[in-house]
C-alpha atoms as a PDB file:
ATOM      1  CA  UNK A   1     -20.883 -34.566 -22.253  1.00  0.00           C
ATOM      2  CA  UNK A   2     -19.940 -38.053 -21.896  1.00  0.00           C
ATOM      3  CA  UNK A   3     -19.103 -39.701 -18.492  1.00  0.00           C
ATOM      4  CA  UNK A   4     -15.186 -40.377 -19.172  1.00  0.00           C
ATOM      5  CA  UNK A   5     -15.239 -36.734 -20.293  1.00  0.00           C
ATOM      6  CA  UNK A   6     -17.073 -35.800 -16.842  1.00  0.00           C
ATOM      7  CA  UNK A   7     -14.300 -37.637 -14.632  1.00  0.00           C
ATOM      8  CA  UNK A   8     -11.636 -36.307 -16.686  1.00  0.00           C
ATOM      9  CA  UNK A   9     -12.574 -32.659 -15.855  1.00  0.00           C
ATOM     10  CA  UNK A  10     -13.715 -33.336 -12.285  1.00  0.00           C
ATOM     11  CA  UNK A  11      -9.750 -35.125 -12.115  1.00  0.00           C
ATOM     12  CA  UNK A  12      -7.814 -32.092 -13.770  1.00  0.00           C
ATOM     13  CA  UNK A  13     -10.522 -29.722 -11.196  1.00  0.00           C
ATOM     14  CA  UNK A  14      -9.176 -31.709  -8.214  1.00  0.00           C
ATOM     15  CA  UNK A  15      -5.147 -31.775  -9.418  1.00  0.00           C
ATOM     16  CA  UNK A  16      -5.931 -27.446  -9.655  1.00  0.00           C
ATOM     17  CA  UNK A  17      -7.366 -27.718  -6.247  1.00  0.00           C
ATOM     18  CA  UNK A  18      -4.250 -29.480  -5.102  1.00  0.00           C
ATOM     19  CA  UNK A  19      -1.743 -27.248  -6.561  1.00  0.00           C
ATOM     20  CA  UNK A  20      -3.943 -24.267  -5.237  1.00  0.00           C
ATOM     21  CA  UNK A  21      -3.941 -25.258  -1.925  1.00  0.00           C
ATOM     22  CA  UNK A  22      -0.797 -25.957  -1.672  1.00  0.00           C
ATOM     23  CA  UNK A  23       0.433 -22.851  -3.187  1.00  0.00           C
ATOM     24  CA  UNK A  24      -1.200 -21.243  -0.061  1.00  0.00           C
ATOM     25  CA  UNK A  25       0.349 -22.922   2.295  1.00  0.00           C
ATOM     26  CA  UNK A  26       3.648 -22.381   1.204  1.00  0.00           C
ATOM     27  CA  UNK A  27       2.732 -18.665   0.789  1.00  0.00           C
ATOM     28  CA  UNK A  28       1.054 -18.601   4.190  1.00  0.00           C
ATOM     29  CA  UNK A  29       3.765 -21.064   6.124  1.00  0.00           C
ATOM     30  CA  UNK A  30       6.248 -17.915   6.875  1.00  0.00           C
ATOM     31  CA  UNK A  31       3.261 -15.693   8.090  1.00  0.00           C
ATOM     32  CA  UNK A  32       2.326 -18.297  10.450  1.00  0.00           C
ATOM     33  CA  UNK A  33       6.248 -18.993  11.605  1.00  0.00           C
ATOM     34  CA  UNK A  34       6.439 -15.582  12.527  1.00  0.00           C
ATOM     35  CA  UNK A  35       3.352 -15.315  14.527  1.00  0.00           C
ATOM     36  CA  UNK A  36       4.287 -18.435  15.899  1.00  0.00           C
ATOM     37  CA  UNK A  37       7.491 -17.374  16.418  1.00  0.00           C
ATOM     38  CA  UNK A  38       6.899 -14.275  18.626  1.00  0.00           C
ATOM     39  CA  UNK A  39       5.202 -16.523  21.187  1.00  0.00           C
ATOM     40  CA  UNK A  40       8.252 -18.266  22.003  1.00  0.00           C
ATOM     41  CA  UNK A  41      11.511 -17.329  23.974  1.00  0.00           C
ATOM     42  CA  UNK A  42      14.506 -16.410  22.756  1.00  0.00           C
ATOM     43  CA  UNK A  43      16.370 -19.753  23.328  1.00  0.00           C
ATOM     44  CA  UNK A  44      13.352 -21.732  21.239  1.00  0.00           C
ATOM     45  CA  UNK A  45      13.816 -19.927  18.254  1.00  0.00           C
ATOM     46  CA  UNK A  46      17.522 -20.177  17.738  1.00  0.00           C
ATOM     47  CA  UNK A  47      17.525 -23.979  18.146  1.00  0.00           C
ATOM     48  CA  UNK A  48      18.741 -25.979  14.700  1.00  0.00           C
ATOM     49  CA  UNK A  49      15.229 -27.950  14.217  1.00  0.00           C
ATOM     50  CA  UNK A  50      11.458 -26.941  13.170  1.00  0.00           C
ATOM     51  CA  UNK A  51       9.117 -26.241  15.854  1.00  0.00           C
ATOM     52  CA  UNK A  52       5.718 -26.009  14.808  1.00  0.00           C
ATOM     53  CA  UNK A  53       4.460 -24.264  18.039  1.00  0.00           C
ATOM     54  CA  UNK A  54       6.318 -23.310  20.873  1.00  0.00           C
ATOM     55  CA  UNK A  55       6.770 -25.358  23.865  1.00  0.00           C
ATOM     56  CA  UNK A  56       6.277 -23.051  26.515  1.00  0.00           C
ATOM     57  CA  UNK A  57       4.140 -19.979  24.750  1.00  0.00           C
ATOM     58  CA  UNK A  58       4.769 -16.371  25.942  1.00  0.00           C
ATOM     59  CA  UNK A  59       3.955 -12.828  25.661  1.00  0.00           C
ATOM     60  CA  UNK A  60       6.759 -11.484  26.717  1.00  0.00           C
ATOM     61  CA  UNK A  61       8.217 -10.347  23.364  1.00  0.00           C
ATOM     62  CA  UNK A  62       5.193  -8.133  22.727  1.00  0.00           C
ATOM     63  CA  UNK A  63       5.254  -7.007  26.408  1.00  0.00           C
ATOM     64  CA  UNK A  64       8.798  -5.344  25.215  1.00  0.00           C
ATOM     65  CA  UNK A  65       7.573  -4.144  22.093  1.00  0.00           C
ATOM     66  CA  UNK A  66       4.697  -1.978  23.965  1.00  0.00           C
ATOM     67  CA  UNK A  67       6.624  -0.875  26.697  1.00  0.00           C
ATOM     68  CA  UNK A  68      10.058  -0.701  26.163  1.00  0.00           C
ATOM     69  CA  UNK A  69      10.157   0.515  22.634  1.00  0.00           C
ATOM     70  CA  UNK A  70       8.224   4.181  20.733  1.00  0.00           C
ATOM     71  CA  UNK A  71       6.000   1.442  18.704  1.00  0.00           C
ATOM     72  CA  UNK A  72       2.908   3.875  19.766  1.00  0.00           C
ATOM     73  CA  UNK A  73       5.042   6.712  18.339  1.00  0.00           C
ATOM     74  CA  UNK A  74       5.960   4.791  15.092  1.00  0.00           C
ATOM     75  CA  UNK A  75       2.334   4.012  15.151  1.00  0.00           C
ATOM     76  CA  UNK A  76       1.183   7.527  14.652  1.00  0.00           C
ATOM     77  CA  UNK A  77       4.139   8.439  12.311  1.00  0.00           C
ATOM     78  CA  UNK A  78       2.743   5.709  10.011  1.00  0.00           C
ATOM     79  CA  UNK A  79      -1.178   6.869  10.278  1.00  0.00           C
ATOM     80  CA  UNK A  80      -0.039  10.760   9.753  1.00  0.00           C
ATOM     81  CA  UNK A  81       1.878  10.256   6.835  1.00  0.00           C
ATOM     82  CA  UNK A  82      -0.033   7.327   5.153  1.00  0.00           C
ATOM     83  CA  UNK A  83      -3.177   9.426   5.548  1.00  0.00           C
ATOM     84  CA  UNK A  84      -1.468  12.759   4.472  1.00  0.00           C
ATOM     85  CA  UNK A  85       0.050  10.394   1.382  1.00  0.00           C
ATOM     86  CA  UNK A  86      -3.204   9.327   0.489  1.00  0.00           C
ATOM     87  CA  UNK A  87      -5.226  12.217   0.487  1.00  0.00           C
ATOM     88  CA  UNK A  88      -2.859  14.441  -1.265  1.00  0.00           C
ATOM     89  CA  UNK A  89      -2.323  11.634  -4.567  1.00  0.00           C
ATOM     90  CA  UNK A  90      -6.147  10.452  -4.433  1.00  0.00           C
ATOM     91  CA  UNK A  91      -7.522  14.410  -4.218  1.00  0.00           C
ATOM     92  CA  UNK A  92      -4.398  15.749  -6.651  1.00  0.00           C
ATOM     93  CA  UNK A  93      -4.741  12.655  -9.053  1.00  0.00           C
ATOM     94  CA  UNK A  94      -8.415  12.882  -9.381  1.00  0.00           C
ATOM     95  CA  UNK A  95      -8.235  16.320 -10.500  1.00  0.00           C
ATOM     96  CA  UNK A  96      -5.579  15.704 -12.983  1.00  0.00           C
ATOM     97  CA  UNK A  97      -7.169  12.617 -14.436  1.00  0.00           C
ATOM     98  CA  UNK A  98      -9.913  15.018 -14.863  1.00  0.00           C
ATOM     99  CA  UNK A  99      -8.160  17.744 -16.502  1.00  0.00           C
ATOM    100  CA  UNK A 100      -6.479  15.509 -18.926  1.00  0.00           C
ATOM    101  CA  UNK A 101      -9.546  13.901 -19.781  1.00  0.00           C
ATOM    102  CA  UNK A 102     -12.550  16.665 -20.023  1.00  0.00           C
ATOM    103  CA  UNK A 103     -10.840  19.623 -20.045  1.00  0.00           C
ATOM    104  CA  UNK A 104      -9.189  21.433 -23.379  1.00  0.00           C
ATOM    105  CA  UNK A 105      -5.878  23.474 -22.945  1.00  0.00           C
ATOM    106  CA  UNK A 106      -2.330  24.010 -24.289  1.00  0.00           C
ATOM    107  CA  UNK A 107      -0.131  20.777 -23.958  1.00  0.00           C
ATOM    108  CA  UNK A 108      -2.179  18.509 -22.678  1.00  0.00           C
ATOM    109  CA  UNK A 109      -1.190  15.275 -24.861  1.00  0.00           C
ATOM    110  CA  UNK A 110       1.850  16.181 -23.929  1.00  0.00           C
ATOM    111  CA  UNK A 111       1.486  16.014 -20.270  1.00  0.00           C
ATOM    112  CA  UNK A 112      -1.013  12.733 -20.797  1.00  0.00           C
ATOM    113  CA  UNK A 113       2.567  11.365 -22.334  1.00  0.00           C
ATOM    114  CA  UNK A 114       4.901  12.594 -19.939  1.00  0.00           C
ATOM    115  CA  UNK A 115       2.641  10.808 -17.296  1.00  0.00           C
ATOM    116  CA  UNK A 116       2.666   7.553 -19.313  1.00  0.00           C
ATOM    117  CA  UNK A 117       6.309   7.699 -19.363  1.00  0.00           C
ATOM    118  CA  UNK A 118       6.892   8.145 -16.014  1.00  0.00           C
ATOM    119  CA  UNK A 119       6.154   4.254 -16.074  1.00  0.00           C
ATOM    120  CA  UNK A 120       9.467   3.445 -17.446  1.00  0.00           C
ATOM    121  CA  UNK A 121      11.392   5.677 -15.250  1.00  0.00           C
ATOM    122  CA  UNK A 122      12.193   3.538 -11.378  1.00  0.00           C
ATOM    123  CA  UNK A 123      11.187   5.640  -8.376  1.00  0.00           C
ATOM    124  CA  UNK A 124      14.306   4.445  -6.761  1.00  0.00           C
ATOM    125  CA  UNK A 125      16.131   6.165  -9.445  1.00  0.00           C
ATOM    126  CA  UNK A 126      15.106   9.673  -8.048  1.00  0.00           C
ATOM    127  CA  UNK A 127      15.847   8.294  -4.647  1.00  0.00           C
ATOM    128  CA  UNK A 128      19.628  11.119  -4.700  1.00  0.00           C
ATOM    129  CA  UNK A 129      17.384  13.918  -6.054  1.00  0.00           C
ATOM    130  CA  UNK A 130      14.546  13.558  -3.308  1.00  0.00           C
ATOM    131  CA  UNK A 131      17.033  13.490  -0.674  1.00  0.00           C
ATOM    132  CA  UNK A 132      18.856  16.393  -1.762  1.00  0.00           C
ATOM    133  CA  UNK A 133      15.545  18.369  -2.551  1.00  0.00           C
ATOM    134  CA  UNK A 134      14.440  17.231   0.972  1.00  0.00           C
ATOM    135  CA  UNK A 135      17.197  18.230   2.454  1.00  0.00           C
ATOM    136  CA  UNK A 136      18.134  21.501   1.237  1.00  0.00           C
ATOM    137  CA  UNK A 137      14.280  22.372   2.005  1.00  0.00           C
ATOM    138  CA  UNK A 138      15.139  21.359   5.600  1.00  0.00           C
ATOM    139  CA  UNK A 139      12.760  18.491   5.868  1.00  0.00           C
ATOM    140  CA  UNK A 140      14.408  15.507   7.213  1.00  0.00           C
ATOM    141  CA  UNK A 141      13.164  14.169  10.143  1.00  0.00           C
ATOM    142  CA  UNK A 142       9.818  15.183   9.222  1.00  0.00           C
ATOM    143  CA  UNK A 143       6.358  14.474   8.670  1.00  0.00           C
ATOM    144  CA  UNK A 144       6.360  16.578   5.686  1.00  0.00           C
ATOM    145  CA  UNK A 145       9.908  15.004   4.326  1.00  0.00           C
ATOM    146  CA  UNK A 146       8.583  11.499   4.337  1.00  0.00           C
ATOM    147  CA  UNK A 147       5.153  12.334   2.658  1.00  0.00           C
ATOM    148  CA  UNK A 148       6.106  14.758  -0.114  1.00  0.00           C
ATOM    149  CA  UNK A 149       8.306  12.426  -2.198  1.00  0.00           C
ATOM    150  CA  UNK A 150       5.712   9.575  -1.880  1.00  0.00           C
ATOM    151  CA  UNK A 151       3.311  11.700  -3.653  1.00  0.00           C
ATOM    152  CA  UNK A 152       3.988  10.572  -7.434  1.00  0.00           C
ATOM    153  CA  UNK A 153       1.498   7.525  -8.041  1.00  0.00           C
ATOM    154  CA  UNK A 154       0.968   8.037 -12.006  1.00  0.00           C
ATOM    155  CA  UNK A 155      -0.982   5.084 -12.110  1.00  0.00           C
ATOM    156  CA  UNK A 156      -3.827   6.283 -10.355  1.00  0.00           C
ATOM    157  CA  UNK A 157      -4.005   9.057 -12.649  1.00  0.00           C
ATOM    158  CA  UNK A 158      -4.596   7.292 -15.451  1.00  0.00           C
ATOM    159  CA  UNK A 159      -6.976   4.932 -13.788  1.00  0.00           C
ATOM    160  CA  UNK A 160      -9.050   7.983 -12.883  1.00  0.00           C
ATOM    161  CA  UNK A 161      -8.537   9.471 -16.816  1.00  0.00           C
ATOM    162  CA  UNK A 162      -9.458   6.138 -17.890  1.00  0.00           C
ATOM    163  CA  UNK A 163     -13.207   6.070 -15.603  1.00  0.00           C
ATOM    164  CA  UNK A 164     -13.619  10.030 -16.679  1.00  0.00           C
ATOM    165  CA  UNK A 165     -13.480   8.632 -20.185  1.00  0.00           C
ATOM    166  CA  UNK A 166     -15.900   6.031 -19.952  1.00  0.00           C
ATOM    167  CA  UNK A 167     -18.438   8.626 -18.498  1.00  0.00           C
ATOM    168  CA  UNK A 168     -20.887   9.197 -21.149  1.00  0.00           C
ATOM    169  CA  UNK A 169     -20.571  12.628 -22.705  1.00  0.00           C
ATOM    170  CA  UNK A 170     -24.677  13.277 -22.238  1.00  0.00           C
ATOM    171  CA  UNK A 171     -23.632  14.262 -18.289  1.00  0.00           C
ATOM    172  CA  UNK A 172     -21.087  16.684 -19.173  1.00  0.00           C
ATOM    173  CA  UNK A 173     -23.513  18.328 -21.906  1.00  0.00           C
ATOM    174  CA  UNK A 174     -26.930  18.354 -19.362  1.00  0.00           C
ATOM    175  CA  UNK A 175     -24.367  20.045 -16.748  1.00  0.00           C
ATOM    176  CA  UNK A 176     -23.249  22.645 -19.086  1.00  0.00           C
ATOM    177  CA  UNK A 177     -26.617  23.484 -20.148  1.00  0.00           C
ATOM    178  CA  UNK A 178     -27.143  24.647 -17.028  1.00  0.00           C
ATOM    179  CA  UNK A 179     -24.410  26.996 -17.009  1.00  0.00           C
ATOM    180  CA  UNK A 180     -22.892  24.665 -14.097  1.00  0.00           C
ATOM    181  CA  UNK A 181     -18.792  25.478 -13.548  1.00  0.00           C
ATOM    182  CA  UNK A 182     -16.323  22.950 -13.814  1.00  0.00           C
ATOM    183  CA  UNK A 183     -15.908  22.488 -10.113  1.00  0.00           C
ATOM    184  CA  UNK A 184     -19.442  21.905  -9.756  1.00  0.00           C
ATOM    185  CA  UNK A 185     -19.693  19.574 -12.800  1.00  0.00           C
ATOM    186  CA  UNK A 186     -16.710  17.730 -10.808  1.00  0.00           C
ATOM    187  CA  UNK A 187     -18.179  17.060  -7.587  1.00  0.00           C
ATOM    188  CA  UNK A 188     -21.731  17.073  -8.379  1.00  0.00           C
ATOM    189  CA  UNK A 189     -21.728  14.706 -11.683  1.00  0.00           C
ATOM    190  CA  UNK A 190     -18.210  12.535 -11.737  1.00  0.00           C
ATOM    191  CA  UNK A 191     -17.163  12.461  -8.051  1.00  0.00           C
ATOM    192  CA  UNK A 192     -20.762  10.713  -7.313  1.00  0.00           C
ATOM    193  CA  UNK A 193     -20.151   8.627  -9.783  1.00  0.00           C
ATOM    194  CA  UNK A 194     -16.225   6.386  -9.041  1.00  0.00           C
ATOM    195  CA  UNK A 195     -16.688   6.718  -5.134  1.00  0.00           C
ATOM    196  CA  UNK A 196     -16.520   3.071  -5.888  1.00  0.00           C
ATOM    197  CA  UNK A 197     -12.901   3.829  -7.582  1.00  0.00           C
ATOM    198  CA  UNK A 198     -11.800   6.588  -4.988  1.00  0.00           C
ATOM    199  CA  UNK A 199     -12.671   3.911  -2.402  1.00  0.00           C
ATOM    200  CA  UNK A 200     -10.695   0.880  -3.678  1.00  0.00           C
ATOM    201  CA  UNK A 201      -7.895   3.485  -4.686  1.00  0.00           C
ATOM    202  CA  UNK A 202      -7.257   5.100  -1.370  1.00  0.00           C
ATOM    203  CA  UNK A 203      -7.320   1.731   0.361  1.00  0.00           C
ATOM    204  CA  UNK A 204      -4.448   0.183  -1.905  1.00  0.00           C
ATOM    205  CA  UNK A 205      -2.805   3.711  -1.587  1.00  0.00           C
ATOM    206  CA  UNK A 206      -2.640   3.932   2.237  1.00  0.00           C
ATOM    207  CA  UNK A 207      -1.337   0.477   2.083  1.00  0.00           C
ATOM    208  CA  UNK A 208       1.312   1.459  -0.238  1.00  0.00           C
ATOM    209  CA  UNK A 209       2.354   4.162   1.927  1.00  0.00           C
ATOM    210  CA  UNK A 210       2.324   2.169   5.140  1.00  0.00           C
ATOM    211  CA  UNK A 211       4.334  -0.656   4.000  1.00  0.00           C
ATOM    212  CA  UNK A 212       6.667   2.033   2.343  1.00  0.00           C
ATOM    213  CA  UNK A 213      10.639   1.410   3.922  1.00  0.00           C
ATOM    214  CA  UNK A 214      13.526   3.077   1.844  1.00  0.00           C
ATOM    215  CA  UNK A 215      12.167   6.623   1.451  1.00  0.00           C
ATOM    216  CA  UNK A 216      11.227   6.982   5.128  1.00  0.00           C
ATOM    217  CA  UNK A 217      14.636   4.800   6.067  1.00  0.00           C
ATOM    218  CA  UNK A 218      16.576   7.614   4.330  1.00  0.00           C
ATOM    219  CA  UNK A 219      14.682  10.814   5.365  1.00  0.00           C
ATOM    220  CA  UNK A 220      14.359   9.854   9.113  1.00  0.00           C
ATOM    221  CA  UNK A 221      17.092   9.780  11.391  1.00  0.00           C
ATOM    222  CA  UNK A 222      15.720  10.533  15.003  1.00  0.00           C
ATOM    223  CA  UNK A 223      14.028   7.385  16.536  1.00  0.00           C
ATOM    224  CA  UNK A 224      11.520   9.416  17.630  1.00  0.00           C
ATOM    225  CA  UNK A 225      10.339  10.324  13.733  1.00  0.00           C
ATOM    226  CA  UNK A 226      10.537   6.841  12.432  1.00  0.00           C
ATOM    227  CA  UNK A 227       7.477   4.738  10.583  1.00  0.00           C
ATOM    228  CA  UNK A 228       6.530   1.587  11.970  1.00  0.00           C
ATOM    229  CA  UNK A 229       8.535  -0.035   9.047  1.00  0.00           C
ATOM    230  CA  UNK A 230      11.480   1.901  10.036  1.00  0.00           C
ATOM    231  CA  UNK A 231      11.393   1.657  13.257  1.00  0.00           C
ATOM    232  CA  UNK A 232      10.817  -2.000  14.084  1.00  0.00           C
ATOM    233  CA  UNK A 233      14.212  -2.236  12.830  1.00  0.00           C
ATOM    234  CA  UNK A 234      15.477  -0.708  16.200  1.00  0.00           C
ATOM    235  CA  UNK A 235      13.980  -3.627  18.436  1.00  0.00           C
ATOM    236  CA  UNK A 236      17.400  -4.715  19.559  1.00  0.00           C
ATOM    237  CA  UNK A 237      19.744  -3.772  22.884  1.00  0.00           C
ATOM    238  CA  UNK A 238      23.444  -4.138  23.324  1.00  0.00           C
ATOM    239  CA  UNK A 239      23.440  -7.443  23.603  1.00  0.00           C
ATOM    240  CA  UNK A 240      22.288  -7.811  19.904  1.00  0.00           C
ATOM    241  CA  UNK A 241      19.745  -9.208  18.047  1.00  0.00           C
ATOM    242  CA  UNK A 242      16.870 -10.753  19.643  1.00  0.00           C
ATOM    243  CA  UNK A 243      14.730 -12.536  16.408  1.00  0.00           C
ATOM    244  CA  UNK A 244      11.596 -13.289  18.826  1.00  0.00           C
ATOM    245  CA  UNK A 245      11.295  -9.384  19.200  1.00  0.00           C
ATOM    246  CA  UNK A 246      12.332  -8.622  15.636  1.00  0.00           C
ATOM    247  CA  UNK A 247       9.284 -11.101  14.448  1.00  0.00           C
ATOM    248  CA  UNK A 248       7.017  -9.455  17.198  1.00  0.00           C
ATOM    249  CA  UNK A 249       7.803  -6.214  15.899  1.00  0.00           C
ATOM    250  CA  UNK A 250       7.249  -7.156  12.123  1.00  0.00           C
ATOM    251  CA  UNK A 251       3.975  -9.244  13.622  1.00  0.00           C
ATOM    252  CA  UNK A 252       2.526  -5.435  15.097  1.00  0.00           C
ATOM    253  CA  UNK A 253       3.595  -3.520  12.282  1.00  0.00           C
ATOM    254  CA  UNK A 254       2.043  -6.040   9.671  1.00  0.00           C
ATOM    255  CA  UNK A 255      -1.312  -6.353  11.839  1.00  0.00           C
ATOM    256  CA  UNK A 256      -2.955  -2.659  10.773  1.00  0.00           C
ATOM    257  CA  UNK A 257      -2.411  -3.808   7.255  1.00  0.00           C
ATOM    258  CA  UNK A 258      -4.058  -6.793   7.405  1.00  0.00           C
ATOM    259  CA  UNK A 259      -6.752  -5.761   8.977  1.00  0.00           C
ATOM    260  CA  UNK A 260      -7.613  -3.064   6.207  1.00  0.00           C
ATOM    261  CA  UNK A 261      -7.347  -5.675   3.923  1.00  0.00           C
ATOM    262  CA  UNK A 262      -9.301  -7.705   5.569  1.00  0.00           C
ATOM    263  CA  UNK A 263     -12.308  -5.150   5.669  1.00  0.00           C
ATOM    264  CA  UNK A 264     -12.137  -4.050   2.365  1.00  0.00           C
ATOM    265  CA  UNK A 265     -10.714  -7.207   0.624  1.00  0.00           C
ATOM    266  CA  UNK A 266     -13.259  -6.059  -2.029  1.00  0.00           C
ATOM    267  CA  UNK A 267     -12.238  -2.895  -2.535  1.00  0.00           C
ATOM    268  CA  UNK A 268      -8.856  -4.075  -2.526  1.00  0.00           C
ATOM    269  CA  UNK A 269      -8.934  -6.796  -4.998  1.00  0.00           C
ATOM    270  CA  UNK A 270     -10.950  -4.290  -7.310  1.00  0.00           C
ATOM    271  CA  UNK A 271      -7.925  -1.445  -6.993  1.00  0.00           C
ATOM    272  CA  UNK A 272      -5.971  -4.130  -7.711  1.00  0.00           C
ATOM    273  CA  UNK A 273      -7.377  -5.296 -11.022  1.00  0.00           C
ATOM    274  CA  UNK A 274      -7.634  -1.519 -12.053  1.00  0.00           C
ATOM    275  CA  UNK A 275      -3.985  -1.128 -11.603  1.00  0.00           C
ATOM    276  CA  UNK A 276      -3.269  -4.217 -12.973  1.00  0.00           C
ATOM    277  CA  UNK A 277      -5.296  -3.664 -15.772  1.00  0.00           C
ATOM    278  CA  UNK A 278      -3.595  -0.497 -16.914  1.00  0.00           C
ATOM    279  CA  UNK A 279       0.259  -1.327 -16.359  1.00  0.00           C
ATOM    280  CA  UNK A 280      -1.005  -4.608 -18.607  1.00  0.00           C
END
């Protein structure tokens, strides 16, 4: 490599580096402007200029949030159904990506292409049907009305068919020789095997669920009931909307969430790339 070739590459590294950087900033610029926002009062955020941190920084806006909202109710809401959300698709889509993949019965490429199909068919399409399923079951304004329609993830069942393929087929056969059942062959040979995948998959799904809005906006009326998501949307009084305490609120609800994927940014990025990988 010559020298003039050298500085050429080093020059087009640094103009990537540039653009890079400053592609974070802009994406990180309204994250920091709403942190930076709920610090300041009311009458600091409304002005008609840019303030890149507030003159006289206060607390008070979270101060509401804590003790003059149900934010510890909407808290628990959010962890109940999230979890419930993602051990019911992980466990349920593990065992179908199983089925479909080492298992022989009657229609199954069928229901391997029904499942593919379900790609090209919106969940916000079904939104009328859920509701009216939902509500004819008596399930609004409850844990089990929010978490039941958010149980259709079809992409983590073929991520899971796609690892049980990959398995090598000399497992299966040195399990069967030993006259070991199809449960046991489950979680004593695969399971052990994609806790890697089950990790990164529950993380992303929990996320998913969390930062879920128009199913639980629709099946939750009572305050009391809401998600976080939901109900940061009632941080207002009669006097009308406050944008320090709306920011706060979104600032709380947002925090969780970060901090999972702050954890297990690993896990997270590899989920990710699975997902990716397949809708590709």
């Amino acid at each position: 490599m010559t020298a003039a070739t050298a500085r050429r590459l080093n020059n087009i590294g640094l103009v990537i580096t540039v653009i890079t950087v400053l592609c974070a900033v802009v994406w990180a610029f309204p994250l920091y402007w709403a942190v930076v926002s709920s610090l300041k009062p009311e009458d600091e955020v409304v002005r008609p200029y840019i303030e890149l941190w507030p003159d006289t920084p206060t607390l008070s806006h979270y101060v509401f949030a804590l003790t003059k909202t149900e934010i510890g109710r909407w808290y628990i809401n959010s962890i109940v159904t999230a979890a419930a959300v993602t051990v019911l698709t992980v466990s349920s889509s593990l065992f179908c990506g199983y089925a479909i993949s080492q298992l022989k019965f009657p229609f199954r490429s069928m229901l391997w292409w029904l499942i593919l199909a379900s790609f090209m068919v919106p969940m916000q399409t079904l939104i009328i049907n859920h509701f009216e399923l939902v509500a004819d079951l008596g399930l609004i304004n409850t844990w089990s009305g929010i978490v039941l329609p958010q149980l259709i993830h079809p992409v983590i069942i073929i991520v899971y068919k796609q690892f049980f393929d990959g398995v090598p087929k000399d497992f299966r056969e040195a399990a069967v020789m030993d006259n070991a059942s199809e449960w046991r062959i489950l979680t004593r040979v695969y399971i052990p095997m994609n806790w890697g995948v089950t990790t990164a998959l529950s993380i992303v799904c929990f996320i998913w669920s969390w930062n879920s809005f128009l199913w639980p906006f629709l099946a939750v009326t009572k305050t009391n009931m809401m998600t976080i998501t939901v109900g940061i949307t009632q941080v207002n009084d009669a006097f009308g909307v406050y944008y320090a305490r709306q920011l706060t609120a979104a600032v709380l609800a947002g925090l969780p969430v970060a901090l999972v994927y702050l954890i297990f940014q690993r896990r997270v990025t590899e989920a990710i790339t699975l997902s990716a990988g397949i809708k590709g």
